[in-house]
Protein backbone atom coordinates (compact mmCIF):
# COMPACT_ATOMS: atom_id res chain seq x y z
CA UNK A 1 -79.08 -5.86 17.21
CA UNK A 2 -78.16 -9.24 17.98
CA UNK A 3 -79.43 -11.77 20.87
CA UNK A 4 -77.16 -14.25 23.21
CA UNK A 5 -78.21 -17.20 20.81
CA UNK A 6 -77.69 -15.51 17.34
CA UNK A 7 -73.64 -15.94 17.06
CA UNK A 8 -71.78 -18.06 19.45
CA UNK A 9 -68.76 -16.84 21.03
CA UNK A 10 -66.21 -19.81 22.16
CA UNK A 11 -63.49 -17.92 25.10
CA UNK A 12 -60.82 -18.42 23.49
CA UNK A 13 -61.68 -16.61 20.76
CA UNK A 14 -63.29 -13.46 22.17
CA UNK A 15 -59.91 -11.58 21.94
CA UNK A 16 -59.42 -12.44 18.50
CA UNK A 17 -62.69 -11.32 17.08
CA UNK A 18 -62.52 -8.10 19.25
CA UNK A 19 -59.15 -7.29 17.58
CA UNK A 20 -60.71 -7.84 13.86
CA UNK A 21 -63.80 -6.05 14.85
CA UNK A 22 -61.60 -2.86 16.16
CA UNK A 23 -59.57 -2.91 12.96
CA UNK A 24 -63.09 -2.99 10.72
CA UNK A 25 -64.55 0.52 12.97
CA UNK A 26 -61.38 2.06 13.58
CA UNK A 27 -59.40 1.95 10.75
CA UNK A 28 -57.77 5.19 11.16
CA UNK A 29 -58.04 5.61 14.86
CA UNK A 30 -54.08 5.29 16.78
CA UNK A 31 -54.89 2.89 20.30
CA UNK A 32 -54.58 5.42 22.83
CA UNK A 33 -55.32 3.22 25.85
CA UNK A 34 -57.54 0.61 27.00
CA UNK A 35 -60.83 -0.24 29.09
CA UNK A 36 -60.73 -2.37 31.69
CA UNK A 37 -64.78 -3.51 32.09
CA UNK A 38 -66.74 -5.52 35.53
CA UNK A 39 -63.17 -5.11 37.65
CA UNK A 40 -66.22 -4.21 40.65
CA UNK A 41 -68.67 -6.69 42.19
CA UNK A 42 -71.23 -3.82 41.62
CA UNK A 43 -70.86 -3.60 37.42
CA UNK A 44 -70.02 -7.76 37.79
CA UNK A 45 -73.79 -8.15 39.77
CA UNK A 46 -75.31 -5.38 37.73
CA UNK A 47 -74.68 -7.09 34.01
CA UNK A 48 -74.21 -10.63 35.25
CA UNK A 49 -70.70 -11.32 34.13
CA UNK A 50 -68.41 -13.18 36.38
CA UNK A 51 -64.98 -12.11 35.58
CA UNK A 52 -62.89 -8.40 33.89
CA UNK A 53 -62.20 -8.16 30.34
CA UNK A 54 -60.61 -5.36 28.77
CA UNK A 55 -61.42 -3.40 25.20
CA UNK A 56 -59.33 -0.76 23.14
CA UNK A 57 -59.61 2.78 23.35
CA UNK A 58 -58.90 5.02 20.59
CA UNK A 59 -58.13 8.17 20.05
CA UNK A 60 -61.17 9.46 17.76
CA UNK A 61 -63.76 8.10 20.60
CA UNK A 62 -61.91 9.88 23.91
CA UNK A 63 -64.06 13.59 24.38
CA UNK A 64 -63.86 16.14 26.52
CA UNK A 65 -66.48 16.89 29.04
CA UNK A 66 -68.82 18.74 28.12
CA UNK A 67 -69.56 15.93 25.34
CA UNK A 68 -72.11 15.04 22.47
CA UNK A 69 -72.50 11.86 21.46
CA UNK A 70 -74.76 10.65 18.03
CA UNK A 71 -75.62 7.31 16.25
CA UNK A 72 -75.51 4.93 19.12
CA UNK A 73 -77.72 1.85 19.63
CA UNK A 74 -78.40 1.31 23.34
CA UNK A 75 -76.22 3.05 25.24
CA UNK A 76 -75.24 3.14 28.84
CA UNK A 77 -72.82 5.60 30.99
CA UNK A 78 -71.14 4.76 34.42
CA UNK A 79 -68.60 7.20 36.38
CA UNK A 80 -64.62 5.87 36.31
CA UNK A 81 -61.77 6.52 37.60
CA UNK A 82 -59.75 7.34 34.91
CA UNK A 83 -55.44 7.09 35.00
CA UNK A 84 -53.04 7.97 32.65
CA UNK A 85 -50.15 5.93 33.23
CA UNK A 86 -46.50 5.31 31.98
CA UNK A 87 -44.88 2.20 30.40
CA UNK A 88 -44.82 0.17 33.58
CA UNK A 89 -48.34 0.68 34.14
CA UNK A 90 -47.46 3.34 37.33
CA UNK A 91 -50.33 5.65 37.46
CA UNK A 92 -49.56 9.43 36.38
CA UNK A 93 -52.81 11.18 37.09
CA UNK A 94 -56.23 11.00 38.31
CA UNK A 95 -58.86 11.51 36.05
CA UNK A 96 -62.76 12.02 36.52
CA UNK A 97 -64.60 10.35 33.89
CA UNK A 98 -67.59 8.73 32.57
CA UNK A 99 -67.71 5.91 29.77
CA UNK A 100 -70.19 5.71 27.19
CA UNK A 101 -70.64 1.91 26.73
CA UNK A 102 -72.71 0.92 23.64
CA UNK A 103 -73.43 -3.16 22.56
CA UNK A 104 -74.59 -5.00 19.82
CA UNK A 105 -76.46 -7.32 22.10
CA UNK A 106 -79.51 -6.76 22.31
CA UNK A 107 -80.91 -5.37 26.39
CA UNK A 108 -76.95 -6.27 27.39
CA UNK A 109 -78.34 -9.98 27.53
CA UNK A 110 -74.22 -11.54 26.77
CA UNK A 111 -72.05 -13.65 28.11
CA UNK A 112 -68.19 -13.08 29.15
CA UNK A 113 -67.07 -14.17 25.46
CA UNK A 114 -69.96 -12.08 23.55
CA UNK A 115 -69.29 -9.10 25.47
CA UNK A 116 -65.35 -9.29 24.74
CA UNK A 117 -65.79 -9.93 21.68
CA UNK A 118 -67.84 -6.78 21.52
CA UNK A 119 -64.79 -4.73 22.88
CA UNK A 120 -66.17 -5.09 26.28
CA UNK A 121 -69.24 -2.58 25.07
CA UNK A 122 -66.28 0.30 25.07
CA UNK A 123 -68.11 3.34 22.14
CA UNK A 124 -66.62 6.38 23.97
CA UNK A 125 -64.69 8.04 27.48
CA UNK A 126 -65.54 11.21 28.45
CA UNK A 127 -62.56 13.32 30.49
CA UNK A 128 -63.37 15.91 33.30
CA UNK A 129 -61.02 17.48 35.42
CA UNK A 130 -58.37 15.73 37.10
CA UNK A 131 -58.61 14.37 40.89
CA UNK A 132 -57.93 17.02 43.45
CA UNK A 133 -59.27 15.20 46.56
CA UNK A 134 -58.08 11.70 47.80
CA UNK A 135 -59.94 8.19 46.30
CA UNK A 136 -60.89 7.42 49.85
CA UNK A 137 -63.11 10.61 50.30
CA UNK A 138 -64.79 10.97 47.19
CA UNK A 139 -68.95 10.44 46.63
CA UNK A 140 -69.96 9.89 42.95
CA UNK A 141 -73.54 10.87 42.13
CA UNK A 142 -74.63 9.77 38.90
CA UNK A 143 -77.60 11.51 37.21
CA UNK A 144 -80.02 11.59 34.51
CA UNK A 145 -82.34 13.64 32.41
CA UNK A 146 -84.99 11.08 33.08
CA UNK A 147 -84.45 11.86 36.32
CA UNK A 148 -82.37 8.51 37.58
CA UNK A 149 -79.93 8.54 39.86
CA UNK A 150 -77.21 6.94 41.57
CA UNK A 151 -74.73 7.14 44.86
CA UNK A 152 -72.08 5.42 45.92
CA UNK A 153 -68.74 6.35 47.84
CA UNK A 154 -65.58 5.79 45.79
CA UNK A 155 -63.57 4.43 48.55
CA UNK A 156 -66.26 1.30 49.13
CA UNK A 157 -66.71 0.24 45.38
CA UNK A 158 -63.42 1.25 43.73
CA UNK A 159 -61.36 -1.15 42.08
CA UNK A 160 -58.39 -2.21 42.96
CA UNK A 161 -56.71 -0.04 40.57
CA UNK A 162 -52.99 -0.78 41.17
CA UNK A 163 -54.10 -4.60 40.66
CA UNK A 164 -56.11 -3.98 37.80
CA UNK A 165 -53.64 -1.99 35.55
CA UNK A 166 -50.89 -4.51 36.59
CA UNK A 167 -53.54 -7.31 35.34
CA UNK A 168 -54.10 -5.41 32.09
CA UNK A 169 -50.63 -5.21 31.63
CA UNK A 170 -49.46 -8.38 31.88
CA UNK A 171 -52.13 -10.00 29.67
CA UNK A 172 -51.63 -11.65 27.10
CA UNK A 173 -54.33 -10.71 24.69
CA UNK A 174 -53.28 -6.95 24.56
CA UNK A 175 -53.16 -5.50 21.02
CA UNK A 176 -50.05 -3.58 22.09
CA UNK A 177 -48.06 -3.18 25.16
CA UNK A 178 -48.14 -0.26 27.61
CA UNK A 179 -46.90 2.95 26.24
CA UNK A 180 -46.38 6.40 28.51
CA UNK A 181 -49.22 8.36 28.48
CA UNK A 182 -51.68 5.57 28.29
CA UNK A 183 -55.62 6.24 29.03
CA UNK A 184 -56.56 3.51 31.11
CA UNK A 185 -60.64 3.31 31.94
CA UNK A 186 -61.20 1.03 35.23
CA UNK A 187 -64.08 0.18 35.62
CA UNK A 188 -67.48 1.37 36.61
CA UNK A 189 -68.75 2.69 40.12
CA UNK A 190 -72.15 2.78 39.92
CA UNK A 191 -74.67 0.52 38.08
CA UNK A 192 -74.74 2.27 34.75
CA UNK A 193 -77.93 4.83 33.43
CA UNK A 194 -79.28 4.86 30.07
CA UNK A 195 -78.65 7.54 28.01
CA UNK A 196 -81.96 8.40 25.94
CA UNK A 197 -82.21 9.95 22.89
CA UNK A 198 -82.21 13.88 23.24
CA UNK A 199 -80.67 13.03 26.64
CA UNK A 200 -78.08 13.93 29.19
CA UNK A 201 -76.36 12.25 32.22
CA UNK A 202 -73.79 13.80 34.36
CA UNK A 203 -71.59 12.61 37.11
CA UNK A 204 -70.85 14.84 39.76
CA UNK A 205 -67.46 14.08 42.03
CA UNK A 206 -67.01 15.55 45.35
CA UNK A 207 -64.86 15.87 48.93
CA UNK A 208 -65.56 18.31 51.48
CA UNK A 209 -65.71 21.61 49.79
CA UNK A 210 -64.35 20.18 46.26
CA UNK A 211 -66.10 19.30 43.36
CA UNK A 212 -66.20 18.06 39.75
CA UNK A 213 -68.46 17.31 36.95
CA UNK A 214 -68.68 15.10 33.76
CA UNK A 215 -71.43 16.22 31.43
CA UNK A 216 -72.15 13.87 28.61
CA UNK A 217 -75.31 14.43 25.58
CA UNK A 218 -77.18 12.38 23.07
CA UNK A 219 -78.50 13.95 20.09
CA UNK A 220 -80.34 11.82 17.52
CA UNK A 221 -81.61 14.75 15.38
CA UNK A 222 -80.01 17.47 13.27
């Protein structure tokens, strides 16, 4: 791992880097949508960064809840809301998610441009079922094997989506534009957990008398 003062990273050149350092993991991975990272004042006052950034999702790192995850360095998970969306950035469908975020930095100690540069921690999204209650009535609860938790109601720490996706799609640092049927992570609603070795964390989504879960697991050994 790497700490804040071992490399450097100027702004305007966090996009750049990110884009070699995608090409160099995913070589034969297709771009199948994008993260959108700190777009809430909770993940913003949770990791210390002041402003979004976005990272690259591929195909070979979006899973299907219930997922397994191996040969991570420190990894985190937070609940999303995640869309699919069409060209224009118009949201298709509601997904319940989690995100495995992973960074070479060592205890997340980055700034904006290390963290970019980094892909915005992005390592893998994990799909549950889509949305069947509205945004405004849904509680996340976010829990661990290690017995950590978290709460929060989706209506008071939600992004603004619409904003958000129109933000990623105008930007100028995109690898590609918006194509239909775009995966679009955005942005966590809880502080994240960490996911231990040998470990689970789940994220349970619920309204009145409905309910979804996201089950994601860490194995380090054969």
């Amino acid at each position: 791992m790497l700490t804040a003062g071992d490399i450097p990273v100027r702004p305007d050149t966090a996009y750049e880097i990110q884009a070699r350092v995608a090409r160099h993991l995913h070589p034969k991975s297709n771009v199948t949508g994008f993260k959108l990272g700190y777009t809430s004042d909770v993940m913003r006052e949770a990791m210390g960064i002041e402003q979004p950034n976005h990272g690259t999702v591929f195909d070979s790192t979006v899973l299907t809840s219930p997922a397994l995850v191996r040969e991570l360095i420190q990894p985190k998970v937070e609940p999303e809301i995640a869309v699919c969306v069409d060209r224009h950035g118009t949201v298709l469908e509601w997904r319940a998610s989690l995100e495995v975020v992973d960074s070479v930095w060592a205890d997340y100690e980055f700034t904006w441009a290390q963290n970019t540069a980094d892909g915005s921690s992005a390592a893998y999204a994990v799909l549950g079922s889509c949305l069947d209650a509205p945004l405004e009535d849904l509680v996340v609860t976010l829990r661990s094997s290690a017995g950590q938790s978290r709460t929060a109601r989706v209506q008071e720490v939600c992004p603004d989506i619409a904003g958000s996706v129109g933000w990623l799609a105008q930007h100028s640092d995109l690898p590609r534009s918006l194509r239909d049927g775009d995966l679009i992570l955005t942005g966590g609603l809880t502080a994240p957990l960490d996911l231990e070795p040998d470990g689970w964390i789940e994220a349970t989504f619920e309204a009145d008398a409905w309910s979804t879960e996201v089950l994601v697991e860490r194995r380090e050994s054969s």
